[in-house]
PDB file of N, CA and C in Angstrom:
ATOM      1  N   UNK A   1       1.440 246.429 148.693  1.00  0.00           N
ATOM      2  CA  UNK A   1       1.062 246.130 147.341  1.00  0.00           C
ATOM      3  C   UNK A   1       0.809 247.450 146.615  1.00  0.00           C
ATOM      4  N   UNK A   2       1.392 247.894 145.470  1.00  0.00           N
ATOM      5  CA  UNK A   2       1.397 248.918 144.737  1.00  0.00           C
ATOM      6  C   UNK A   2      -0.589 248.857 144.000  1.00  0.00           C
ATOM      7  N   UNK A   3      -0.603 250.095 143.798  1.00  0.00           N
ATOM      8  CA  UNK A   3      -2.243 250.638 143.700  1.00  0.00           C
ATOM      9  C   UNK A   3      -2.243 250.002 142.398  1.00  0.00           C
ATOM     10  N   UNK A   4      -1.391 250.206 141.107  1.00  0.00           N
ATOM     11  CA  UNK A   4      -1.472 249.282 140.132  1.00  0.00           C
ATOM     12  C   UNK A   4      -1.720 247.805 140.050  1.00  0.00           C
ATOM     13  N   UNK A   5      -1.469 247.280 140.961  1.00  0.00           N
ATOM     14  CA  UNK A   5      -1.685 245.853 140.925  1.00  0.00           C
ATOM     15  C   UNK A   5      -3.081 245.505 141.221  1.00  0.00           C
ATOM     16  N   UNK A   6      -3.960 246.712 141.865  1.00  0.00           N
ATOM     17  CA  UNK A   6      -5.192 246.218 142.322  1.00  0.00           C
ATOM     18  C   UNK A   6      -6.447 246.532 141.327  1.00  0.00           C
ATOM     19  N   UNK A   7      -5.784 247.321 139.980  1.00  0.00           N
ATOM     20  CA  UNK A   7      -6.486 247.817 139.297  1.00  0.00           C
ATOM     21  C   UNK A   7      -7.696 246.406 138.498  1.00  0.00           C
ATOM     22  N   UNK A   8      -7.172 245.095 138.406  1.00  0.00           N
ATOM     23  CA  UNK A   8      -7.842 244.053 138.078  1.00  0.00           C
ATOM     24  C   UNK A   8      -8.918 244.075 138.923  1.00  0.00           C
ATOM     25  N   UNK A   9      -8.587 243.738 139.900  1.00  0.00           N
ATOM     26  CA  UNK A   9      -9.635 243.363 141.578  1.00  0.00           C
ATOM     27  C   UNK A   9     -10.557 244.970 141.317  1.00  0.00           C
ATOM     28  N   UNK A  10     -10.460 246.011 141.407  1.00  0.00           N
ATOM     29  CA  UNK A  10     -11.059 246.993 141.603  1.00  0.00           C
ATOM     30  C   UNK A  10     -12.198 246.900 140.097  1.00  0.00           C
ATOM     31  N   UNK A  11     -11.573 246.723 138.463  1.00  0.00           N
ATOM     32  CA  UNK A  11     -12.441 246.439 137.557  1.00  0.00           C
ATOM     33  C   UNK A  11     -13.271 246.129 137.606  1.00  0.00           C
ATOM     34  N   UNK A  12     -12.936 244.829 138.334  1.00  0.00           N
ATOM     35  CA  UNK A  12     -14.101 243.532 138.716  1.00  0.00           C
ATOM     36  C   UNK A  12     -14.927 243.857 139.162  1.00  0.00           C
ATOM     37  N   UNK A  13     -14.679 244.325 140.362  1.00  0.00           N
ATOM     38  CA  UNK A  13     -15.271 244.598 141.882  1.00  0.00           C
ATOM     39  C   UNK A  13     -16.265 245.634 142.284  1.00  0.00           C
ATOM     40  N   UNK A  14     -15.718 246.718 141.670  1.00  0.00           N
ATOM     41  CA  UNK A  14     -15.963 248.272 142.505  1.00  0.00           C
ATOM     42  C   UNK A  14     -16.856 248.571 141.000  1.00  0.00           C
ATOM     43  N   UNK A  15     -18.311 248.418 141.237  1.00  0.00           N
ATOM     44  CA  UNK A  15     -18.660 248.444 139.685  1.00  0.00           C
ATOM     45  C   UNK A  15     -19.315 250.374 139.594  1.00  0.00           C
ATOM     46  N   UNK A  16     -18.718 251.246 140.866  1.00  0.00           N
ATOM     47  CA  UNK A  16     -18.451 253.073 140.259  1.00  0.00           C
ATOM     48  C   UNK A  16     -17.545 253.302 139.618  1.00  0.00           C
ATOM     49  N   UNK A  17     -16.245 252.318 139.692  1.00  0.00           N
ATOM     50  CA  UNK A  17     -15.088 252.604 139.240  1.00  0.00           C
ATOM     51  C   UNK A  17     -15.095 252.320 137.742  1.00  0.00           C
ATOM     52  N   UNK A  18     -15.622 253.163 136.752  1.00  0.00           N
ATOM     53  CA  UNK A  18     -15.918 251.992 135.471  1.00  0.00           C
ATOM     54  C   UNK A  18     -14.804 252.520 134.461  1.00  0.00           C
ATOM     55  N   UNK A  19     -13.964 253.555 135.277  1.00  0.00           N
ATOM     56  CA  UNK A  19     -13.228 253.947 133.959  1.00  0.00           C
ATOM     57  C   UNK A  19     -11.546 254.065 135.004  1.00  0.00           C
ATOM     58  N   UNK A  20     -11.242 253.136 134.515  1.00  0.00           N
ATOM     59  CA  UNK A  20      -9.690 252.614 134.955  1.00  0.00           C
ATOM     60  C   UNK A  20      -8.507 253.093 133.938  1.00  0.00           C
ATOM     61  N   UNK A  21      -8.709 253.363 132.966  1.00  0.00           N
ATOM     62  CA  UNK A  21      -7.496 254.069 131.969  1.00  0.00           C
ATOM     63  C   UNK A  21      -7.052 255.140 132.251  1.00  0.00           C
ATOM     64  N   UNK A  22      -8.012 255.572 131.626  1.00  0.00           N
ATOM     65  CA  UNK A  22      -8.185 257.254 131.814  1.00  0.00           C
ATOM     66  C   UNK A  22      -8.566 258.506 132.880  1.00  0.00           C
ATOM     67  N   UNK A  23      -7.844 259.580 133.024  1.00  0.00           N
ATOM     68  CA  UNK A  23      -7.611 259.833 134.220  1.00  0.00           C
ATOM     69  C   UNK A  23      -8.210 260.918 133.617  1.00  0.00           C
ATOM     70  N   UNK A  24      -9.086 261.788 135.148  1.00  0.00           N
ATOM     71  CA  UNK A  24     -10.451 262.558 134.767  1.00  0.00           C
ATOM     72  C   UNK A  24      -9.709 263.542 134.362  1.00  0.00           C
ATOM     73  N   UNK A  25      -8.340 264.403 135.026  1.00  0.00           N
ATOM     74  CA  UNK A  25      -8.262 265.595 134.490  1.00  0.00           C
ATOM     75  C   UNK A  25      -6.670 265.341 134.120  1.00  0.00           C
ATOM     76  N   UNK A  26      -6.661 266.143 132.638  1.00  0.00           N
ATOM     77  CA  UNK A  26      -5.479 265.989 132.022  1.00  0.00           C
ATOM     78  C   UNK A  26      -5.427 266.132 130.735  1.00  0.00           C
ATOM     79  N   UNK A  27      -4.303 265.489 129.641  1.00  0.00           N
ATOM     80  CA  UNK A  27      -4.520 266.106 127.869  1.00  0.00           C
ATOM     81  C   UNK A  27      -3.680 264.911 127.708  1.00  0.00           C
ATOM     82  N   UNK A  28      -3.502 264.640 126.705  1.00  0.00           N
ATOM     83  CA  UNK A  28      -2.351 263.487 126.095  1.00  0.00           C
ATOM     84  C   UNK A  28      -3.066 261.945 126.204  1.00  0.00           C
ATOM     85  N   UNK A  29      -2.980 261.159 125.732  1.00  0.00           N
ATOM     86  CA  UNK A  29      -2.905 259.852 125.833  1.00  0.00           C
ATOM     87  C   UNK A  29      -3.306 259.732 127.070  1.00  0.00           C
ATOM     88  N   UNK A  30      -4.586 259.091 126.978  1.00  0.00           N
ATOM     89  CA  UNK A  30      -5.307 258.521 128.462  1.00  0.00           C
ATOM     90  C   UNK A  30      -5.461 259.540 129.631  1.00  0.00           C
ATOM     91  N   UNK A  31      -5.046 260.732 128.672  1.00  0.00           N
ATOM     92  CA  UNK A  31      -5.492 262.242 129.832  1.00  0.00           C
ATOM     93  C   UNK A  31      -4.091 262.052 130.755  1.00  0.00           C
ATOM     94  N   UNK A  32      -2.857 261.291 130.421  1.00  0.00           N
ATOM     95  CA  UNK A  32      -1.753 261.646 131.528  1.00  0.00           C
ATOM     96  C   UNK A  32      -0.727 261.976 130.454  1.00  0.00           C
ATOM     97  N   UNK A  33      -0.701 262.785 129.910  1.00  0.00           N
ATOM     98  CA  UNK A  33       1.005 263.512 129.580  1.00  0.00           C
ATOM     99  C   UNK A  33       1.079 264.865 130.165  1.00  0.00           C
ATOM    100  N   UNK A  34      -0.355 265.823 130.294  1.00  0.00           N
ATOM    101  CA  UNK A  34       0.051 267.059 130.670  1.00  0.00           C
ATOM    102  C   UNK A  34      -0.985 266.625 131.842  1.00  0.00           C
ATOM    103  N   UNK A  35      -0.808 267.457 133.360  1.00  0.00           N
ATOM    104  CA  UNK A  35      -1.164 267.623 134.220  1.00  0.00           C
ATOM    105  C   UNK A  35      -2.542 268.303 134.088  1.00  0.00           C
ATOM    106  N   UNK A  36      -3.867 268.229 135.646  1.00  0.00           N
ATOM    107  CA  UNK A  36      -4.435 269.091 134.910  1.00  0.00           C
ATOM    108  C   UNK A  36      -4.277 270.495 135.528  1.00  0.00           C
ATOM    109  N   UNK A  37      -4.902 271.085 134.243  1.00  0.00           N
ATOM    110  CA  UNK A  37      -4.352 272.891 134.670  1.00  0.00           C
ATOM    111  C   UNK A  37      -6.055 273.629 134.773  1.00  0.00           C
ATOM    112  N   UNK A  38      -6.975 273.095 134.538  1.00  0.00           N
ATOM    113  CA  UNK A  38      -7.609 274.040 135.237  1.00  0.00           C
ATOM    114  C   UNK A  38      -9.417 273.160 135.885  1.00  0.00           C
ATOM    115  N   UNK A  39      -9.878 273.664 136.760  1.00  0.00           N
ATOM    116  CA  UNK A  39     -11.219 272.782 137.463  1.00  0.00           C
ATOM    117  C   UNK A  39     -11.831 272.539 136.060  1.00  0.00           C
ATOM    118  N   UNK A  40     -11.925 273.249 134.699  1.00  0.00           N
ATOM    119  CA  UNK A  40     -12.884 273.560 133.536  1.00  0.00           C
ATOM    120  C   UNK A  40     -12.030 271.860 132.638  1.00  0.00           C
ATOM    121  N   UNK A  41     -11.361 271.344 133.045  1.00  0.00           N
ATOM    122  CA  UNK A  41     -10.518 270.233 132.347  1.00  0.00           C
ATOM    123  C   UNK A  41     -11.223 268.724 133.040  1.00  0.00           C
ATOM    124  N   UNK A  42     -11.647 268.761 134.082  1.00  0.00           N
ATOM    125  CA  UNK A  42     -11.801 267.638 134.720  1.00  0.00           C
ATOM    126  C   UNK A  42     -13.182 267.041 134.254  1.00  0.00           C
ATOM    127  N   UNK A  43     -13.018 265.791 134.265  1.00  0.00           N
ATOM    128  CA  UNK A  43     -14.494 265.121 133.710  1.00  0.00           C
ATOM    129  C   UNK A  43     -15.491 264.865 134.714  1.00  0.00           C
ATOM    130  N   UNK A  44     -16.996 265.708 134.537  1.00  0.00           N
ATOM    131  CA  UNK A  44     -17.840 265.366 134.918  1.00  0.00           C
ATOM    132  C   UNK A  44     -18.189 264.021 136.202  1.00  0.00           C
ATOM    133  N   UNK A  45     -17.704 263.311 136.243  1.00  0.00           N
ATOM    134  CA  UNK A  45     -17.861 262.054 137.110  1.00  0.00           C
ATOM    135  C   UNK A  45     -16.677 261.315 138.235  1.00  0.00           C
ATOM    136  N   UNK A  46     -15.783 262.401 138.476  1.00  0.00           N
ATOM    137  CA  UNK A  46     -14.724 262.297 138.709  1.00  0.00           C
ATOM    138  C   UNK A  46     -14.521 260.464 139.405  1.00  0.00           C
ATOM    139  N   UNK A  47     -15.999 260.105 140.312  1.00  0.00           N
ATOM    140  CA  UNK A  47     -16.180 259.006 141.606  1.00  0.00           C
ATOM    141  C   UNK A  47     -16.130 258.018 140.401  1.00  0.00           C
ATOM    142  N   UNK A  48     -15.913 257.844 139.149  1.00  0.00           N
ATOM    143  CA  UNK A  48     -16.275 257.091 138.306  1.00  0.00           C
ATOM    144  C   UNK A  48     -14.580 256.663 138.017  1.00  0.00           C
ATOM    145  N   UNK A  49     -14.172 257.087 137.992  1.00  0.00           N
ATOM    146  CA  UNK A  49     -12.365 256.857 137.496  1.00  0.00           C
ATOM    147  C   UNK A  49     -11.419 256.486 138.587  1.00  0.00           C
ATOM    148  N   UNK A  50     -10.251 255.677 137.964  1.00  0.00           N
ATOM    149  CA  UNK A  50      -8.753 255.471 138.992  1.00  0.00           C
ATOM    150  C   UNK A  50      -8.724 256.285 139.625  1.00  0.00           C
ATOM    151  N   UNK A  51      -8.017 257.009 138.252  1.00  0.00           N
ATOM    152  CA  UNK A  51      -7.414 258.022 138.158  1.00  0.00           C
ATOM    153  C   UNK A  51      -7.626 259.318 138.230  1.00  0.00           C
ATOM    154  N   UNK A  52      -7.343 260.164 139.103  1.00  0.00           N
ATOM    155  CA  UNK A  52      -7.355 261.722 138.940  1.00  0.00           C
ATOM    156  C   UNK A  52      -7.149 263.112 137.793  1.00  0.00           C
ATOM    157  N   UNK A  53      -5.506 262.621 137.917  1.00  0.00           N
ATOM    158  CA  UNK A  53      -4.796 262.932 136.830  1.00  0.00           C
ATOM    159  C   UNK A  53      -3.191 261.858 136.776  1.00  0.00           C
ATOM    160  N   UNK A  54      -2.457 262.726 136.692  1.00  0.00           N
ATOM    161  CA  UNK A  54      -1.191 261.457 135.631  1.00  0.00           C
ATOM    162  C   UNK A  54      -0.790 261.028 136.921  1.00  0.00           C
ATOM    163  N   UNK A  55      -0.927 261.438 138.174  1.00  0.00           N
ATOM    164  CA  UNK A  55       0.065 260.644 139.354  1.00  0.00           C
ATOM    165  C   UNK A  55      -1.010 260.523 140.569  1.00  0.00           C
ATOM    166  N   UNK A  56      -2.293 261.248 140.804  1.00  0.00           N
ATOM    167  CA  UNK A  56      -3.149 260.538 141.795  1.00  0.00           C
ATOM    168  C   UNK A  56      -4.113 259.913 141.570  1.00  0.00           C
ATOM    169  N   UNK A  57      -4.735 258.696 142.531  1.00  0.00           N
ATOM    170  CA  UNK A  57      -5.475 258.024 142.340  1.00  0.00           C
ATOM    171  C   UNK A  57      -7.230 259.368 143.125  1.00  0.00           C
ATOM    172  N   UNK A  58      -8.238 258.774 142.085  1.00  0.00           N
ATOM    173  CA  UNK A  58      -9.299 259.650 142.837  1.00  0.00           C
ATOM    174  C   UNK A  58      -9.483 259.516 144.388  1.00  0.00           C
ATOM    175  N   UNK A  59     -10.438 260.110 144.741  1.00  0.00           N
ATOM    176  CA  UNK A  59     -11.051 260.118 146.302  1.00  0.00           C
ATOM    177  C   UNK A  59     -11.684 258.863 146.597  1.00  0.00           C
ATOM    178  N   UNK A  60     -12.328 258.663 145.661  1.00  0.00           N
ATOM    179  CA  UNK A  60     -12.770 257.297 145.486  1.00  0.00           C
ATOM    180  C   UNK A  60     -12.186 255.997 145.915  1.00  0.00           C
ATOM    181  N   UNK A  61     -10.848 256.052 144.927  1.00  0.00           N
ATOM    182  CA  UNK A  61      -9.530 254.709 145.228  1.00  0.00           C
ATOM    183  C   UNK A  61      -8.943 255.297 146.965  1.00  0.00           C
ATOM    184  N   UNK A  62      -8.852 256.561 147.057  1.00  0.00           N
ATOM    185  CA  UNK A  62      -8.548 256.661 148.670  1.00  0.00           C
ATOM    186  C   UNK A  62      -9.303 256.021 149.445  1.00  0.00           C
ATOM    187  N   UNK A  63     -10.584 256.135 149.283  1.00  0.00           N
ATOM    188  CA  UNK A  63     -11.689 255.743 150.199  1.00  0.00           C
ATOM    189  C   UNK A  63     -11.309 254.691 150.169  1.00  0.00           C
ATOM    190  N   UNK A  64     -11.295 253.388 148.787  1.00  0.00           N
ATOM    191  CA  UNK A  64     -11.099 251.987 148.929  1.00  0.00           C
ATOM    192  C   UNK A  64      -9.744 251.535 149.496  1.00  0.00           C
ATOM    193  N   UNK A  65      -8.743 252.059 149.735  1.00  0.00           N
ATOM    194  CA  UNK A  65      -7.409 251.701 150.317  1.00  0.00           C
ATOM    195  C   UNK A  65      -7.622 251.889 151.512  1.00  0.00           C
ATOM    196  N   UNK A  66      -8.123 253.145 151.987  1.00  0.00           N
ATOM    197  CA  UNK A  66      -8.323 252.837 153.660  1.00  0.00           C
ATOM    198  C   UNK A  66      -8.695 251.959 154.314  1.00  0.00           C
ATOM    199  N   UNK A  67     -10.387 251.714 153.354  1.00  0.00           N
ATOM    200  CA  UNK A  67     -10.869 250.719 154.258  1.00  0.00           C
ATOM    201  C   UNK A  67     -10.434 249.029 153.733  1.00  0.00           C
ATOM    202  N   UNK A  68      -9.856 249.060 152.958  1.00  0.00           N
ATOM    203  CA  UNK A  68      -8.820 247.703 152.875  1.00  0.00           C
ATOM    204  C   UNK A  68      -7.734 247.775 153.727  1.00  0.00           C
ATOM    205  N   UNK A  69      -7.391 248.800 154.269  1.00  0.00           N
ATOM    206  CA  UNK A  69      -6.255 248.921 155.069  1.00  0.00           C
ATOM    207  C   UNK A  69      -6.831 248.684 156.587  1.00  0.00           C
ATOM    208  N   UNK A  70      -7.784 249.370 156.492  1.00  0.00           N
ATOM    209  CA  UNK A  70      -8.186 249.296 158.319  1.00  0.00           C
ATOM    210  C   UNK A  70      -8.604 248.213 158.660  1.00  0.00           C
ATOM    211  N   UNK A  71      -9.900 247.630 157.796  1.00  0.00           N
ATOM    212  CA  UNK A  71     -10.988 246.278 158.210  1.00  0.00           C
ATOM    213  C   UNK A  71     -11.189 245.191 157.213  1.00  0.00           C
ATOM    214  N   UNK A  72      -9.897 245.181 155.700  1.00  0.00           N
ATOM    215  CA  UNK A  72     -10.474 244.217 155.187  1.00  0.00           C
ATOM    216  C   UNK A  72      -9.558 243.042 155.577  1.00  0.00           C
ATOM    217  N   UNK A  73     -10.569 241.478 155.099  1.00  0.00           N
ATOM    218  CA  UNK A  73     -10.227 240.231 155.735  1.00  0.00           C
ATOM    219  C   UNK A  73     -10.496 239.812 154.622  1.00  0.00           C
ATOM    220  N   UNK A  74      -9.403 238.579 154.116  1.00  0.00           N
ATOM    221  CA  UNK A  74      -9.712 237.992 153.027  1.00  0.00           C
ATOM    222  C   UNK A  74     -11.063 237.450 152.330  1.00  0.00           C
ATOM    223  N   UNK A  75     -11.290 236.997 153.834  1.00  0.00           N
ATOM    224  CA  UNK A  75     -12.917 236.559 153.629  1.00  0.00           C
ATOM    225  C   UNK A  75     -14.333 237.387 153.666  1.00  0.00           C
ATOM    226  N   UNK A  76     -13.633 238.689 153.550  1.00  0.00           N
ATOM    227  CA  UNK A  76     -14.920 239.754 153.645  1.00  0.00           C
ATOM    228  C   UNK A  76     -15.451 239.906 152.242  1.00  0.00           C
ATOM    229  N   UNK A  77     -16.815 240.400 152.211  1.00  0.00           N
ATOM    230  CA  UNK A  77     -17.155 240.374 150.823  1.00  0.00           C
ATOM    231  C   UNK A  77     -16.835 241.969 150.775  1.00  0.00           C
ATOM    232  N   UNK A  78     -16.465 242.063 149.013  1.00  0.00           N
ATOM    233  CA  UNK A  78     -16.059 243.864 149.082  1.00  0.00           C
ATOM    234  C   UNK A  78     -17.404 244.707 148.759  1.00  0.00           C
ATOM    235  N   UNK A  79     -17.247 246.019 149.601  1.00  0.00           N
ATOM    236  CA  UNK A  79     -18.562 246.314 149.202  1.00  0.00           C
ATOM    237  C   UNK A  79     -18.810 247.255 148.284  1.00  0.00           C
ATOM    238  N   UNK A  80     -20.215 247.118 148.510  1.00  0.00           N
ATOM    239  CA  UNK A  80     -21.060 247.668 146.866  1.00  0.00           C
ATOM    240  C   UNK A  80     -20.763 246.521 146.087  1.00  0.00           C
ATOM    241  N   UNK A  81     -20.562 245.288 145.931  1.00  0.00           N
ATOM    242  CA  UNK A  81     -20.283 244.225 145.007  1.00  0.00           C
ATOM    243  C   UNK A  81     -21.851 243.462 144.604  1.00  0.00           C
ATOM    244  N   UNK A  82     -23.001 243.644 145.669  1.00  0.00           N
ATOM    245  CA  UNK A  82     -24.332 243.229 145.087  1.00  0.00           C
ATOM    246  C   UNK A  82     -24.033 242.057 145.560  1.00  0.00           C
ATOM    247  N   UNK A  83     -24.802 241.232 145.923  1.00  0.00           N
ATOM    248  CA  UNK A  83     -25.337 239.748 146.564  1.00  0.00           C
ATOM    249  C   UNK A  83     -24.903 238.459 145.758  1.00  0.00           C
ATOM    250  N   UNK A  84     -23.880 237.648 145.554  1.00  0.00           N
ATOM    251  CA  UNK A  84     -23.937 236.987 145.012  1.00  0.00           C
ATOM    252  C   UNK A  84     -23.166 236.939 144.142  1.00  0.00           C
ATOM    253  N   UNK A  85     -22.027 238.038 144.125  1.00  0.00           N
ATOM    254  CA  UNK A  85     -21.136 237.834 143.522  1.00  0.00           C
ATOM    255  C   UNK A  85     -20.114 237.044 143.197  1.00  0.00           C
ATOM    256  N   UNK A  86     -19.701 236.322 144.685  1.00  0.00           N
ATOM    257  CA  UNK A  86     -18.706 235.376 144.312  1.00  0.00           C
ATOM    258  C   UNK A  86     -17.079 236.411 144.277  1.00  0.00           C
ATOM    259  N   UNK A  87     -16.787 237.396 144.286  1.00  0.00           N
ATOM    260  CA  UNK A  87     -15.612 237.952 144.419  1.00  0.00           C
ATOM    261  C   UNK A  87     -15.440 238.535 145.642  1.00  0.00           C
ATOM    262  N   UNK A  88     -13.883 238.035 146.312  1.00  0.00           N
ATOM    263  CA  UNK A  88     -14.077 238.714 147.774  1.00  0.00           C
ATOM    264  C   UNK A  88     -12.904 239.679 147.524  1.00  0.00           C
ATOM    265  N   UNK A  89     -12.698 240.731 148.568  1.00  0.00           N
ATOM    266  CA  UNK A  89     -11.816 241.755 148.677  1.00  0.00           C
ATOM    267  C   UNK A  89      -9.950 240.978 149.102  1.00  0.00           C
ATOM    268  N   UNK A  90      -9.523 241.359 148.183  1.00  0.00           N
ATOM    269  CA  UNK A  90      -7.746 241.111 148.966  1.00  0.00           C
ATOM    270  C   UNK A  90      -7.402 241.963 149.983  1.00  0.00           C
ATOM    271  N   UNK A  91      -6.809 241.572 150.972  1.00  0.00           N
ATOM    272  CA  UNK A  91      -6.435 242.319 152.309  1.00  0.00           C
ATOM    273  C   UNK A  91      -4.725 243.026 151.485  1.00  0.00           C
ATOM    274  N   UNK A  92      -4.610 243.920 152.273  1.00  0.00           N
ATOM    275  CA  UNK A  92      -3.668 244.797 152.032  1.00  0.00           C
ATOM    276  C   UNK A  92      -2.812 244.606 152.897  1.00  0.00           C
ATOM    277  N   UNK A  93      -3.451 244.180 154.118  1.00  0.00           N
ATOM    278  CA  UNK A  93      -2.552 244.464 155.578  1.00  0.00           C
ATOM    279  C   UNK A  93      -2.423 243.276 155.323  1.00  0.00           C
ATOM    280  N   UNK A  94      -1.287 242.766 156.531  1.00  0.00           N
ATOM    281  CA  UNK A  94      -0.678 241.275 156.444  1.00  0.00           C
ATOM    282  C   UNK A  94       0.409 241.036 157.746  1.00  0.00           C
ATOM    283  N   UNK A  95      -0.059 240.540 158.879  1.00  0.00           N
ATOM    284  CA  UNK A  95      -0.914 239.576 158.572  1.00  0.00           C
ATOM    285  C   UNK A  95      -2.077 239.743 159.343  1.00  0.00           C
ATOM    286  N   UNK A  96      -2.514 240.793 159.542  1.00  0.00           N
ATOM    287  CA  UNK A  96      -3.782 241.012 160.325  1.00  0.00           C
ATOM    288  C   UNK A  96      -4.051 242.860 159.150  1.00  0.00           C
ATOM    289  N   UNK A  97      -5.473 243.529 159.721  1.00  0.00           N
ATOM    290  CA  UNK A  97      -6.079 244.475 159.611  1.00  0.00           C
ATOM    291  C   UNK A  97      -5.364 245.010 160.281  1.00  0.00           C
ATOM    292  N   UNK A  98      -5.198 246.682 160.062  1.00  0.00           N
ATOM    293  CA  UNK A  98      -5.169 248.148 160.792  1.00  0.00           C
ATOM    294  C   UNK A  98      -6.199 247.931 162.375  1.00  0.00           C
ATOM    295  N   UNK A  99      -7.470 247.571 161.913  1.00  0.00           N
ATOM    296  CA  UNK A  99      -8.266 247.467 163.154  1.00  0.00           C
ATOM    297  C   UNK A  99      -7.826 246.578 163.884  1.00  0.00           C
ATOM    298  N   UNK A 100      -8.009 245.483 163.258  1.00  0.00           N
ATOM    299  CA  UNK A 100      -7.260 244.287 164.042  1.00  0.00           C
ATOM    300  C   UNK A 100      -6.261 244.640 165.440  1.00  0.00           C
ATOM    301  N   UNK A 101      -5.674 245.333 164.731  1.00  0.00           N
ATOM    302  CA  UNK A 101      -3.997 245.572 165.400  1.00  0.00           C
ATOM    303  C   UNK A 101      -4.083 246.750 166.203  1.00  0.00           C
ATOM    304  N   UNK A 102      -5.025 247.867 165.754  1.00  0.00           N
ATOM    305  CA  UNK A 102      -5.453 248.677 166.984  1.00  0.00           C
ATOM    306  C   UNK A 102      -6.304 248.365 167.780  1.00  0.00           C
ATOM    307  N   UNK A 103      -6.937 247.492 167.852  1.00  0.00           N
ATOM    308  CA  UNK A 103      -8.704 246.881 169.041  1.00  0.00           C
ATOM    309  C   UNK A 103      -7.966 245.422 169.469  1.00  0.00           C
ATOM    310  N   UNK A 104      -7.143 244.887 169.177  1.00  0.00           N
ATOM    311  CA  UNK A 104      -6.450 243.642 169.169  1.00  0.00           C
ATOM    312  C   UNK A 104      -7.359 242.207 169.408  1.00  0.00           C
TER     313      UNK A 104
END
């Protein structure tokens, strides 16, 4: 599943992620037409955004793909979501987890 498609689920979900447009370092429209060119360009909160700049996703969205990749189960709740949310994580893997399939 392409990282764009999860950008809904992550809105919802991942409530550090609060800025999904705009990408921390960059110039142009939503900070992606020019690349960024120097550490003095990047925004303050980087764990807060998708986006990096015009083509990577932050450290952040890495962190969340792994561990959707290794241990998530449809029925897991996603975390940092707070008690009671009612939204669960989509599995990535299919038709089992990364862990799954290595611990069997």
């Amino acid at each position: 599943m392409p990282l764009f498609s999860c950008v809904s689920c992550v809105r919802g979900t991942i409530n550090r992620l609060e800025e999904t447009r705009e990408a921390c370092c960059g110039l142009g429209p939503f900070k992606a037409t020019v690349g960024c060119l120097s550490k003095e360009m990047a925004c303050g909160a980087a764990e807060r955004h998708l986006w990096w700049d015009l083509y990577s996703p932050t450290e952040a969205v890495d962190a969340l793909v792994a561990n959707w990749s290794w241990g998530s189960l449809s029925s897991s709740p996603p975390p940092d979501s707070g008690s009671g949310s009612g939204v669960m994580m989509m599995s990535i893997c299919s038709p089992m987890s990364l862990q799954q399939l290595a611990y069997g």
